[in-house]
PDB file of N, CA and C in Angstrom:
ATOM      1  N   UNK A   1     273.982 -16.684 161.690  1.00  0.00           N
ATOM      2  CA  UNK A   1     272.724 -17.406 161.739  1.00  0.00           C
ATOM      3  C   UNK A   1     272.309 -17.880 160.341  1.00  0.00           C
ATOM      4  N   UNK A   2     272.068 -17.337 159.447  1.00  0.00           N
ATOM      5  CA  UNK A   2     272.351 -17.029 157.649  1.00  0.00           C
ATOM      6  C   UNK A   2     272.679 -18.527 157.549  1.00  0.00           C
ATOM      7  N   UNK A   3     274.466 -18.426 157.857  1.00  0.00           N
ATOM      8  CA  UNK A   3     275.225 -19.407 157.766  1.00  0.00           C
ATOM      9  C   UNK A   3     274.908 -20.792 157.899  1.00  0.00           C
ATOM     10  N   UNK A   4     274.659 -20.839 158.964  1.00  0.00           N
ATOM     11  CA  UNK A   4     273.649 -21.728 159.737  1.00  0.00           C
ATOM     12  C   UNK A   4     272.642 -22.715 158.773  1.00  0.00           C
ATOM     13  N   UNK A   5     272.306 -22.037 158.705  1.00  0.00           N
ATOM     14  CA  UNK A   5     270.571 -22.344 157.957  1.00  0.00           C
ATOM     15  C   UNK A   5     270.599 -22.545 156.788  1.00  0.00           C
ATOM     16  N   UNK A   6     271.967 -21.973 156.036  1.00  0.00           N
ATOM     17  CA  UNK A   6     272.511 -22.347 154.534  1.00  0.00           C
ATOM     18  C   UNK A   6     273.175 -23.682 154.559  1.00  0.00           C
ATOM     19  N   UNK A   7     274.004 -23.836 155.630  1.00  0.00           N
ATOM     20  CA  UNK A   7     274.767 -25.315 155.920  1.00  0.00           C
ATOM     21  C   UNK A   7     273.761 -26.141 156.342  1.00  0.00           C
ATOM     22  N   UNK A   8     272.701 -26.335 157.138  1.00  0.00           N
ATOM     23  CA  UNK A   8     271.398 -27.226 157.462  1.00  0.00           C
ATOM     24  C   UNK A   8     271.117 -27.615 156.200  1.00  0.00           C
ATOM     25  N   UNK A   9     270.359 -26.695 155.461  1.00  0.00           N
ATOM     26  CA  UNK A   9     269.508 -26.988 154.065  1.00  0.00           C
ATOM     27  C   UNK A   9     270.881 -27.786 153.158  1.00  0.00           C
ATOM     28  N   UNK A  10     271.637 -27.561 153.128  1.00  0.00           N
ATOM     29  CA  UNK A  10     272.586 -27.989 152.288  1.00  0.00           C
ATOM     30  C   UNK A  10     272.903 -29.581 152.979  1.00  0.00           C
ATOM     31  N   UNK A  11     273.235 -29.829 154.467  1.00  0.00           N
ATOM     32  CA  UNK A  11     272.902 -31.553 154.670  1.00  0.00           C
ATOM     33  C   UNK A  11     271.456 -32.204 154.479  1.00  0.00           C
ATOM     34  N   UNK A  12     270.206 -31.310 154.830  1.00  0.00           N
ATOM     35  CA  UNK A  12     269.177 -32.139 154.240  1.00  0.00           C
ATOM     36  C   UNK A  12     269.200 -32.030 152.887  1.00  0.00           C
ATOM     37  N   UNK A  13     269.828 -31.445 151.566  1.00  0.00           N
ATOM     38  CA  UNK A  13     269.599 -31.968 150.140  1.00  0.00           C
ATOM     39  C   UNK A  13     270.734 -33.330 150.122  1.00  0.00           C
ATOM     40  N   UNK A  14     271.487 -32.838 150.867  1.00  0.00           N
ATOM     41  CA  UNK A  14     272.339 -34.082 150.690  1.00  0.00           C
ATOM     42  C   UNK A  14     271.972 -35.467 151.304  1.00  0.00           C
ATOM     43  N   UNK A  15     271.327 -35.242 152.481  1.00  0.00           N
ATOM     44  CA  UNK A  15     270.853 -36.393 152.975  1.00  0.00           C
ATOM     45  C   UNK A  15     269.234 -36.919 151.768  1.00  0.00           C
ATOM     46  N   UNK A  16     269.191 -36.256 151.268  1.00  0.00           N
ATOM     47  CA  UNK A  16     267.832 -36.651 150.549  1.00  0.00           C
ATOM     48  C   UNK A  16     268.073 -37.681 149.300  1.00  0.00           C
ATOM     49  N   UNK A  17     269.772 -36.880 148.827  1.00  0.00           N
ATOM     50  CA  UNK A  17     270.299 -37.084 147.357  1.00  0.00           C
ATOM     51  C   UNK A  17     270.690 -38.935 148.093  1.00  0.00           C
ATOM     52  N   UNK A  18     271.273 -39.459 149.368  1.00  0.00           N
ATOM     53  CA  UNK A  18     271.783 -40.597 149.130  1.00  0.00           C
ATOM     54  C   UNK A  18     270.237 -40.836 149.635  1.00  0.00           C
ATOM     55  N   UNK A  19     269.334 -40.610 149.802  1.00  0.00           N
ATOM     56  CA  UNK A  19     268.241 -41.614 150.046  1.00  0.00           C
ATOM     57  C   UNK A  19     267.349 -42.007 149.019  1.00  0.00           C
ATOM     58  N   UNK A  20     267.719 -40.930 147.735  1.00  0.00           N
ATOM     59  CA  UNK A  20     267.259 -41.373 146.144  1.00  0.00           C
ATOM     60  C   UNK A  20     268.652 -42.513 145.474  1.00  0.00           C
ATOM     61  N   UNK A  21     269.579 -42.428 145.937  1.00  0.00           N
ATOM     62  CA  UNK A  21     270.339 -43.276 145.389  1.00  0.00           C
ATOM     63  C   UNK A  21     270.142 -44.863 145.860  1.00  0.00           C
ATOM     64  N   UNK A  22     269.826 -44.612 147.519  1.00  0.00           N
ATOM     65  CA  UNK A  22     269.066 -46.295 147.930  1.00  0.00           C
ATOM     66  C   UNK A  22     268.456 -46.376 147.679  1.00  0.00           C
ATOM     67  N   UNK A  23     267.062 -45.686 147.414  1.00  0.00           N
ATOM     68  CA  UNK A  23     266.172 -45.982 146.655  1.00  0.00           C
ATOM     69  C   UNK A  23     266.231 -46.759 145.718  1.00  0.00           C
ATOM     70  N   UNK A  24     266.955 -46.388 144.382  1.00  0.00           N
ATOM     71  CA  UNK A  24     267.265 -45.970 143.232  1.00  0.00           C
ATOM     72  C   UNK A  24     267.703 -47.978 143.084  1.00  0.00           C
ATOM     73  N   UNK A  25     268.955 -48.233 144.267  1.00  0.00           N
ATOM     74  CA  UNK A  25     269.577 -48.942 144.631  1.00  0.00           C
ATOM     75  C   UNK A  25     268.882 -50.623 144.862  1.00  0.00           C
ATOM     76  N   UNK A  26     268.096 -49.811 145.727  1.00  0.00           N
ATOM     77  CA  UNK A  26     267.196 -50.964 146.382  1.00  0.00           C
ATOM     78  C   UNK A  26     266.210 -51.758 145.357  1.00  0.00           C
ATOM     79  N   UNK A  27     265.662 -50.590 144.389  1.00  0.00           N
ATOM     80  CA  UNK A  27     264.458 -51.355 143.320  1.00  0.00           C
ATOM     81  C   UNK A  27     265.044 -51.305 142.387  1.00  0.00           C
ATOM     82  N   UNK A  28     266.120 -51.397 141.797  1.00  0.00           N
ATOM     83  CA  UNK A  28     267.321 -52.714 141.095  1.00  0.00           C
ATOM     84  C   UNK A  28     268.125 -53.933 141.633  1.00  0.00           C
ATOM     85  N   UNK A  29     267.779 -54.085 143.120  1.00  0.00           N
ATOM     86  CA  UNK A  29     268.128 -55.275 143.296  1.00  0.00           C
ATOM     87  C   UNK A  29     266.443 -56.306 143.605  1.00  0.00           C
ATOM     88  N   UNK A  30     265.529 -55.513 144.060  1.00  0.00           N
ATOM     89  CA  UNK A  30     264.125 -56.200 143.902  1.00  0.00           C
ATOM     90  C   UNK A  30     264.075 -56.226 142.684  1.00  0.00           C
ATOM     91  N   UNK A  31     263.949 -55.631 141.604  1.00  0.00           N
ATOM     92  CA  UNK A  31     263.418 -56.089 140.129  1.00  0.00           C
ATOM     93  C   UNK A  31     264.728 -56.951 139.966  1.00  0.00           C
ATOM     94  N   UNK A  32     265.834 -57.441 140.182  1.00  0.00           N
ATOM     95  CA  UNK A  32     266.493 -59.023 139.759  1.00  0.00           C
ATOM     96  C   UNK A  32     266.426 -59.319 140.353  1.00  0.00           C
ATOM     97  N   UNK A  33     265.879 -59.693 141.817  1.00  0.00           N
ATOM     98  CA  UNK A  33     265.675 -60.627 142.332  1.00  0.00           C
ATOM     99  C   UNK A  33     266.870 -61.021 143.247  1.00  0.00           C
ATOM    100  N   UNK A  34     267.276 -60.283 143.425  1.00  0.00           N
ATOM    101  CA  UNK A  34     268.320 -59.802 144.622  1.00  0.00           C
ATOM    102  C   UNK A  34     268.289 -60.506 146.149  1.00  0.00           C
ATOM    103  N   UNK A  35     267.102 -59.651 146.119  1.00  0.00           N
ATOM    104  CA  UNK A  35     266.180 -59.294 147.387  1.00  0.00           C
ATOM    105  C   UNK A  35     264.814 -60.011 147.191  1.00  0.00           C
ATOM    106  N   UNK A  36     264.655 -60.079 148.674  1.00  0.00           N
ATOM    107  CA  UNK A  36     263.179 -60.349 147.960  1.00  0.00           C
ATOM    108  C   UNK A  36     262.249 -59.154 149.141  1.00  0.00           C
ATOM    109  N   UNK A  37     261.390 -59.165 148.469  1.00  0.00           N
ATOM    110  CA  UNK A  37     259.627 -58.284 149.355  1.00  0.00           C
ATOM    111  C   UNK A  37     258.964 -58.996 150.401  1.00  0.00           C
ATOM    112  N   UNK A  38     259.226 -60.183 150.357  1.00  0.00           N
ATOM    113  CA  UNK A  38     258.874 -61.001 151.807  1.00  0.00           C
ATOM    114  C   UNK A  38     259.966 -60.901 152.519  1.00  0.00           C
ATOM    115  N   UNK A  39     261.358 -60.297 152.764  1.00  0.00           N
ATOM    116  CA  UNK A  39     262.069 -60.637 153.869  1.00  0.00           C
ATOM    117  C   UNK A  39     261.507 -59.638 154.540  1.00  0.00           C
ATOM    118  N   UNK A  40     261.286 -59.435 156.098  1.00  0.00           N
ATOM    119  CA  UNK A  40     260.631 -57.836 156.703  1.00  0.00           C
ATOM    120  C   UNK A  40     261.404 -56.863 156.938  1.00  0.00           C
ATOM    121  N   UNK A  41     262.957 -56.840 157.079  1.00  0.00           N
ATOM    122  CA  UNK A  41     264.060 -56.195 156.530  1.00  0.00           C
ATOM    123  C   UNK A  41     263.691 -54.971 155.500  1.00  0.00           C
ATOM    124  N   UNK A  42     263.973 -55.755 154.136  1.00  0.00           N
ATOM    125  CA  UNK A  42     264.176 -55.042 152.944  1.00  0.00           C
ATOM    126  C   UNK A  42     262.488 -54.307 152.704  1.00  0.00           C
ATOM    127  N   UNK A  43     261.470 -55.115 153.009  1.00  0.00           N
ATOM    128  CA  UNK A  43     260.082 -54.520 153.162  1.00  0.00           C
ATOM    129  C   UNK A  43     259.862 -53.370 154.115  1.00  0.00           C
ATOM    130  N   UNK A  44     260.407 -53.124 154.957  1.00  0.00           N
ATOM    131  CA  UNK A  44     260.521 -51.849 156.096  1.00  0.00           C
ATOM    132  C   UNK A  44     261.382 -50.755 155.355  1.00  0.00           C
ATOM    133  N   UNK A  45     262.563 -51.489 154.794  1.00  0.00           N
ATOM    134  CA  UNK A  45     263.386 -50.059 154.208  1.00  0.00           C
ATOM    135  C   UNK A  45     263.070 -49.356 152.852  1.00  0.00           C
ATOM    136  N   UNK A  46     262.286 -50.412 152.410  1.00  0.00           N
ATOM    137  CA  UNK A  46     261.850 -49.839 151.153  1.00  0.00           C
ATOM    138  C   UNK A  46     260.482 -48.943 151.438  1.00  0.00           C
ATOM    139  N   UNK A  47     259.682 -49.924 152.677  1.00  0.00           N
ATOM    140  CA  UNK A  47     258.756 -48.790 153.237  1.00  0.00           C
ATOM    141  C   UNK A  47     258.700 -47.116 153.300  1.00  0.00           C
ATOM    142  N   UNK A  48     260.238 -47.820 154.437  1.00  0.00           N
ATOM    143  CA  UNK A  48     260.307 -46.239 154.702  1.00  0.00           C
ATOM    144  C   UNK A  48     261.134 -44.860 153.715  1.00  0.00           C
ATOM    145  N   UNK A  49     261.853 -45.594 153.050  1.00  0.00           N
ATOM    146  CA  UNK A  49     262.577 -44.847 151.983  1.00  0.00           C
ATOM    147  C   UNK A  49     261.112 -44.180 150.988  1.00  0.00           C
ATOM    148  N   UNK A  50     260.496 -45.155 150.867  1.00  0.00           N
ATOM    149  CA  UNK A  50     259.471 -44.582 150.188  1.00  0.00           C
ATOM    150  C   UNK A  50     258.372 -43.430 150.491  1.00  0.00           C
ATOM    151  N   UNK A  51     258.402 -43.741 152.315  1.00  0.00           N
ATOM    152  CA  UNK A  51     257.533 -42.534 153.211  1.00  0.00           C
ATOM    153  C   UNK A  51     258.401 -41.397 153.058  1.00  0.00           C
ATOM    154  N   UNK A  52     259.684 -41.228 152.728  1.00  0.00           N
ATOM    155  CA  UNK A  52     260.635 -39.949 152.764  1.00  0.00           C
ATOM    156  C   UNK A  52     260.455 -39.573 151.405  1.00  0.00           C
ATOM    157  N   UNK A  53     260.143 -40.147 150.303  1.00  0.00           N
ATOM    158  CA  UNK A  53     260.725 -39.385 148.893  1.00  0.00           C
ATOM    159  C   UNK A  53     259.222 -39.078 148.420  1.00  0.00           C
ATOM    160  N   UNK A  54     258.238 -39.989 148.492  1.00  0.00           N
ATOM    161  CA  UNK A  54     256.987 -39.929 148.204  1.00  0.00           C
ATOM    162  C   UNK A  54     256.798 -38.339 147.869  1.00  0.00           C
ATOM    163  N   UNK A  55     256.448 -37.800 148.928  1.00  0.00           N
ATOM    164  CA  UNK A  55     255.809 -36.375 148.936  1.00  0.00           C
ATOM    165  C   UNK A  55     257.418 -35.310 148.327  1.00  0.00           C
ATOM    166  N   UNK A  56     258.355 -35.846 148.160  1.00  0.00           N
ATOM    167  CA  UNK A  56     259.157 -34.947 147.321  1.00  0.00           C
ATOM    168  C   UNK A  56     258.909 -35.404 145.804  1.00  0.00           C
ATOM    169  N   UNK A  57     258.571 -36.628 145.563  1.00  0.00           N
ATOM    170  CA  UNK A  57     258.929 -37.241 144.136  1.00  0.00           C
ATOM    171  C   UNK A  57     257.377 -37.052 143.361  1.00  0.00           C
ATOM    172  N   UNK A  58     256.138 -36.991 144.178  1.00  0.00           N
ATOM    173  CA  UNK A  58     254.822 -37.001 143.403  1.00  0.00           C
ATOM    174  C   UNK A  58     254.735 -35.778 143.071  1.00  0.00           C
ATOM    175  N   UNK A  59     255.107 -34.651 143.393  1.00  0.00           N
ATOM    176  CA  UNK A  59     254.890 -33.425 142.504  1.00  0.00           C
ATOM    177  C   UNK A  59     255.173 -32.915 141.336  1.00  0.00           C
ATOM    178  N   UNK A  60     257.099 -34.003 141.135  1.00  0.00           N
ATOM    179  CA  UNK A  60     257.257 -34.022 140.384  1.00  0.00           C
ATOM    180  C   UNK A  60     256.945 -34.979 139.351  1.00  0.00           C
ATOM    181  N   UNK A  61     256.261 -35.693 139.756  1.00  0.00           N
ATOM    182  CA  UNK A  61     255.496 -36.625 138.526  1.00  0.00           C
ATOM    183  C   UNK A  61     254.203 -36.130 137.840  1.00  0.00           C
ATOM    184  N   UNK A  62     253.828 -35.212 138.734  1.00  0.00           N
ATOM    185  CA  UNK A  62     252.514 -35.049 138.247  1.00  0.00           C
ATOM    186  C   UNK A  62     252.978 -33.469 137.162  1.00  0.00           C
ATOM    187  N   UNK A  63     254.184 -33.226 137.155  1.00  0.00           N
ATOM    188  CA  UNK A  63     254.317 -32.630 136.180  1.00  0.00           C
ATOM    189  C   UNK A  63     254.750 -32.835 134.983  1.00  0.00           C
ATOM    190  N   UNK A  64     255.333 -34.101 135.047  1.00  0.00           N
ATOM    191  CA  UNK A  64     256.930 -34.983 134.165  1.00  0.00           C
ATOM    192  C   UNK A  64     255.256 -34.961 133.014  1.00  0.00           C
ATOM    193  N   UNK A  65     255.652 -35.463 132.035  1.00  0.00           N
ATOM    194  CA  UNK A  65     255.140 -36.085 131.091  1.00  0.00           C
ATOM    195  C   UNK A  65     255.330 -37.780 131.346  1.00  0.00           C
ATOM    196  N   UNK A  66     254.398 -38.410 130.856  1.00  0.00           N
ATOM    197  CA  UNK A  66     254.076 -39.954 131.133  1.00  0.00           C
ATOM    198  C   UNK A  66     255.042 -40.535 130.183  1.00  0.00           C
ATOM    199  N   UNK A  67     255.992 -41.292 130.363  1.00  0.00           N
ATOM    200  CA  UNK A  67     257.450 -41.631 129.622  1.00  0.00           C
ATOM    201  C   UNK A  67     257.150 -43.393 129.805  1.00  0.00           C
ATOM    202  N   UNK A  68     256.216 -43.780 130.603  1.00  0.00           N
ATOM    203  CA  UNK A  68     255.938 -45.078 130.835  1.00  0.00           C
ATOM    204  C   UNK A  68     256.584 -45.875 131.906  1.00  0.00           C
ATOM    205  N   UNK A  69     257.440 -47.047 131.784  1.00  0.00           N
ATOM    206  CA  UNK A  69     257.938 -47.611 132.685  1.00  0.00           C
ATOM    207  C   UNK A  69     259.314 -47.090 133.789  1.00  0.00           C
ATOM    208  N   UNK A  70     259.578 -46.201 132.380  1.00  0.00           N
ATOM    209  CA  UNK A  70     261.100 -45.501 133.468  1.00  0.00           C
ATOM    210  C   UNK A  70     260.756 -43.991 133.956  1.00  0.00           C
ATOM    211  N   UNK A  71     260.932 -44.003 135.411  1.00  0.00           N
ATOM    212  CA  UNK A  71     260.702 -42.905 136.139  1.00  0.00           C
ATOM    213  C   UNK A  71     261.585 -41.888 136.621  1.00  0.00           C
ATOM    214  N   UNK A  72     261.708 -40.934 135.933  1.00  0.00           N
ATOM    215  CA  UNK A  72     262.624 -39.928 135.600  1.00  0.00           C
ATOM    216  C   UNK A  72     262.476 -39.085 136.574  1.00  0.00           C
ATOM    217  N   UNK A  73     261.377 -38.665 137.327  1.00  0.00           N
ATOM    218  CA  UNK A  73     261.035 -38.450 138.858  1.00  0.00           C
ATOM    219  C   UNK A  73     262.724 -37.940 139.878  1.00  0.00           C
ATOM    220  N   UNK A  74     263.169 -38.953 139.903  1.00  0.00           N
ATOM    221  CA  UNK A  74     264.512 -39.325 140.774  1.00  0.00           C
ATOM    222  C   UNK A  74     265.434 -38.085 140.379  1.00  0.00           C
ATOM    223  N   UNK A  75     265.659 -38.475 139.028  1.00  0.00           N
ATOM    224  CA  UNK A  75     267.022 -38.051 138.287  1.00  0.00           C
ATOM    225  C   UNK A  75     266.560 -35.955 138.488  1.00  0.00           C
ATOM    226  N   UNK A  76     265.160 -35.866 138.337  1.00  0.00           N
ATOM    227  CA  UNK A  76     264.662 -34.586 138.391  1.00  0.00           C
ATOM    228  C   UNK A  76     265.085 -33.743 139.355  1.00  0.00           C
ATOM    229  N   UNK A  77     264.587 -34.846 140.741  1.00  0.00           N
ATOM    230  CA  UNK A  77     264.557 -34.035 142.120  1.00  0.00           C
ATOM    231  C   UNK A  77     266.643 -34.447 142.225  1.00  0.00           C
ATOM    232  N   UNK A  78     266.933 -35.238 141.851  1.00  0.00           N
ATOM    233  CA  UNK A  78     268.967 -34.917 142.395  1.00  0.00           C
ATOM    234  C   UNK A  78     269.612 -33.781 141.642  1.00  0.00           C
ATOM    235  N   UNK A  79     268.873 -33.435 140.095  1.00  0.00           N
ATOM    236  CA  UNK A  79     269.216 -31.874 139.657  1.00  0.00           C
ATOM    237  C   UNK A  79     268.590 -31.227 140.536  1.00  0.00           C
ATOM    238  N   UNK A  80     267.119 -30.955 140.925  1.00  0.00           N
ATOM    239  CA  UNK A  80     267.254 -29.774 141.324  1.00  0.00           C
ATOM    240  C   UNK A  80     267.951 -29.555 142.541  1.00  0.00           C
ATOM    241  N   UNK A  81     267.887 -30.848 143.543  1.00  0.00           N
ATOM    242  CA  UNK A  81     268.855 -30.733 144.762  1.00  0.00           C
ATOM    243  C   UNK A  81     269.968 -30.178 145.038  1.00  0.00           C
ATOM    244  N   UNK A  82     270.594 -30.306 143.679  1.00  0.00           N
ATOM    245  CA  UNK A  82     272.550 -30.251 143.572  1.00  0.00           C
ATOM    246  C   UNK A  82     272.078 -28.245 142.692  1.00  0.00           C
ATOM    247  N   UNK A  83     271.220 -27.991 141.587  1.00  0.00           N
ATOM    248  CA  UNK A  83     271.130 -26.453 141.435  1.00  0.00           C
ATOM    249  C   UNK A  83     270.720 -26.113 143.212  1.00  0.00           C
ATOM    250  N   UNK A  84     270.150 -26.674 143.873  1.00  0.00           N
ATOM    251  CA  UNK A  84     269.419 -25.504 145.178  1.00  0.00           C
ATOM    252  C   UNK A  84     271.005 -25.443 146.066  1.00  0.00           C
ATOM    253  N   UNK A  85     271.894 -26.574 146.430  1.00  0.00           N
ATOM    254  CA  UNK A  85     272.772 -26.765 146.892  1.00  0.00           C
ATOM    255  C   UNK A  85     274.369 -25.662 146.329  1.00  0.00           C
ATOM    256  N   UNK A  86     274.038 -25.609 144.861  1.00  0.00           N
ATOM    257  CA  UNK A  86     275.216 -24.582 144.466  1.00  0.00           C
ATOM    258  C   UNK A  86     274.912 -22.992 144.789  1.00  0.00           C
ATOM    259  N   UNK A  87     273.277 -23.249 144.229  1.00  0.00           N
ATOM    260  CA  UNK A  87     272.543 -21.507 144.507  1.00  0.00           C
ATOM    261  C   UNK A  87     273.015 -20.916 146.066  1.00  0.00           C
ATOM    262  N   UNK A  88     272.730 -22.166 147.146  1.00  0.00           N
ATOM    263  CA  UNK A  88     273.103 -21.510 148.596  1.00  0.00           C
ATOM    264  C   UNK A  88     274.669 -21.241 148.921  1.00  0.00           C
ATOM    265  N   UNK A  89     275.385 -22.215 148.271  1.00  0.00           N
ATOM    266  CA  UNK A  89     277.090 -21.868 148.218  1.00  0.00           C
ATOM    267  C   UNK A  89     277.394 -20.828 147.584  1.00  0.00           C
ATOM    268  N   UNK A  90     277.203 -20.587 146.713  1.00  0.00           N
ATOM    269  CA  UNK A  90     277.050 -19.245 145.800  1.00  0.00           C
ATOM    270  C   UNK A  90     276.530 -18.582 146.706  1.00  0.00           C
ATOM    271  N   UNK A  91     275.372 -18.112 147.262  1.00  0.00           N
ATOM    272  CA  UNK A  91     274.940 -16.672 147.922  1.00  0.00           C
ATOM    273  C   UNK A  91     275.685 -17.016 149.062  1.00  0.00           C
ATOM    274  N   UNK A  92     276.016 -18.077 149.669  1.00  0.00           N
ATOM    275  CA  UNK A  92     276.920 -18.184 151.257  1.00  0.00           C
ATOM    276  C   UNK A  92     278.629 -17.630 150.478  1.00  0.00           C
ATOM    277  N   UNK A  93     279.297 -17.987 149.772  1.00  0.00           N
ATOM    278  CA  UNK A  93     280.363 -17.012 149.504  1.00  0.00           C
ATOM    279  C   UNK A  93     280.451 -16.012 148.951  1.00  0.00           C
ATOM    280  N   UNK A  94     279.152 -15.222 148.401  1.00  0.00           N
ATOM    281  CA  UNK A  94     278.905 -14.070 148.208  1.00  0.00           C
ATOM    282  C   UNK A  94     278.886 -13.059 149.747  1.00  0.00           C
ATOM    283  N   UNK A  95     278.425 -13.715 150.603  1.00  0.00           N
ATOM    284  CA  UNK A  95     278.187 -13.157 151.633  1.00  0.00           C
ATOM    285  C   UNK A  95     279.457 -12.866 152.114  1.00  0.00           C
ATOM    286  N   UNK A  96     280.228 -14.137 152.090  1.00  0.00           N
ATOM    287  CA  UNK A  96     281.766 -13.897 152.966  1.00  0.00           C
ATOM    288  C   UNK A  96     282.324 -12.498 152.367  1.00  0.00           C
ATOM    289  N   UNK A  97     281.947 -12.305 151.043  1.00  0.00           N
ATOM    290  CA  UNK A  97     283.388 -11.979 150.258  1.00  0.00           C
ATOM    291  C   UNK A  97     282.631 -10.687 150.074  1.00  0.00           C
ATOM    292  N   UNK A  98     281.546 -10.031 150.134  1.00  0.00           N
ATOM    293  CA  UNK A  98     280.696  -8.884 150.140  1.00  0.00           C
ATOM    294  C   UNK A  98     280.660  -8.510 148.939  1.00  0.00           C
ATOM    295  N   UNK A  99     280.306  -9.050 147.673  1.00  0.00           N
ATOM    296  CA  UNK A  99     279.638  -9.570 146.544  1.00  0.00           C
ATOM    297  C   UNK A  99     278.924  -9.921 146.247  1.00  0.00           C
ATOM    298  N   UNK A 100     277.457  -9.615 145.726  1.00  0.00           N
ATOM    299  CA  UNK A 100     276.518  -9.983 144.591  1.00  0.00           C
ATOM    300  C   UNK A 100     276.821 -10.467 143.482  1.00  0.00           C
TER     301      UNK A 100
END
């Protein structure tokens, strides 16, 4: 069950990590002009990409220090994603192998 629940948490960091990379993705092709904010397409996905990271990414802003235009936010939450992701592999093959 353990198991379980270590492999879950480990696809939602991963599913989180490529939805900061579209993110990431998406508002470098709107800031050149790629894309544009009037197609209702790219305005829905950026919507909703934004309803998913929002409440992971503002906590960590409101701790970051104010750095100005570049938002370091992102790069924060895919470290800690990938440390929470090794921490559970680590205690999940600790478990196999009956090791602390």
């Amino acid at each position: 069950m353990l198991f379980a629940l270590i492999n879950i948490v480990n696809y939602i960091a991963y599913l989180v990590q490529v939805v900061v990379i579209i993110q990431f993705v998406l508002s470098l092709l709107i800031s050149f002009n790629v894309v544009n904010m009037s197609n209702h397409f790219v305005s829905s996905v950026w919507t909703a990409v934004n309803a998913v990271l929002d409440p992971l990414l503002n906590p960590i802003r409101r701790i970051m220090p104010n750095t100005g235009a570049i938002d370091f936010s992102p790069i924060v939450l895919l470290i800690g994603l990938r440390i929470l992701t090794e921490l559970l592999v680590g205690a999940q093959r600790s478990m196999i192998t009956g090791t602390l």
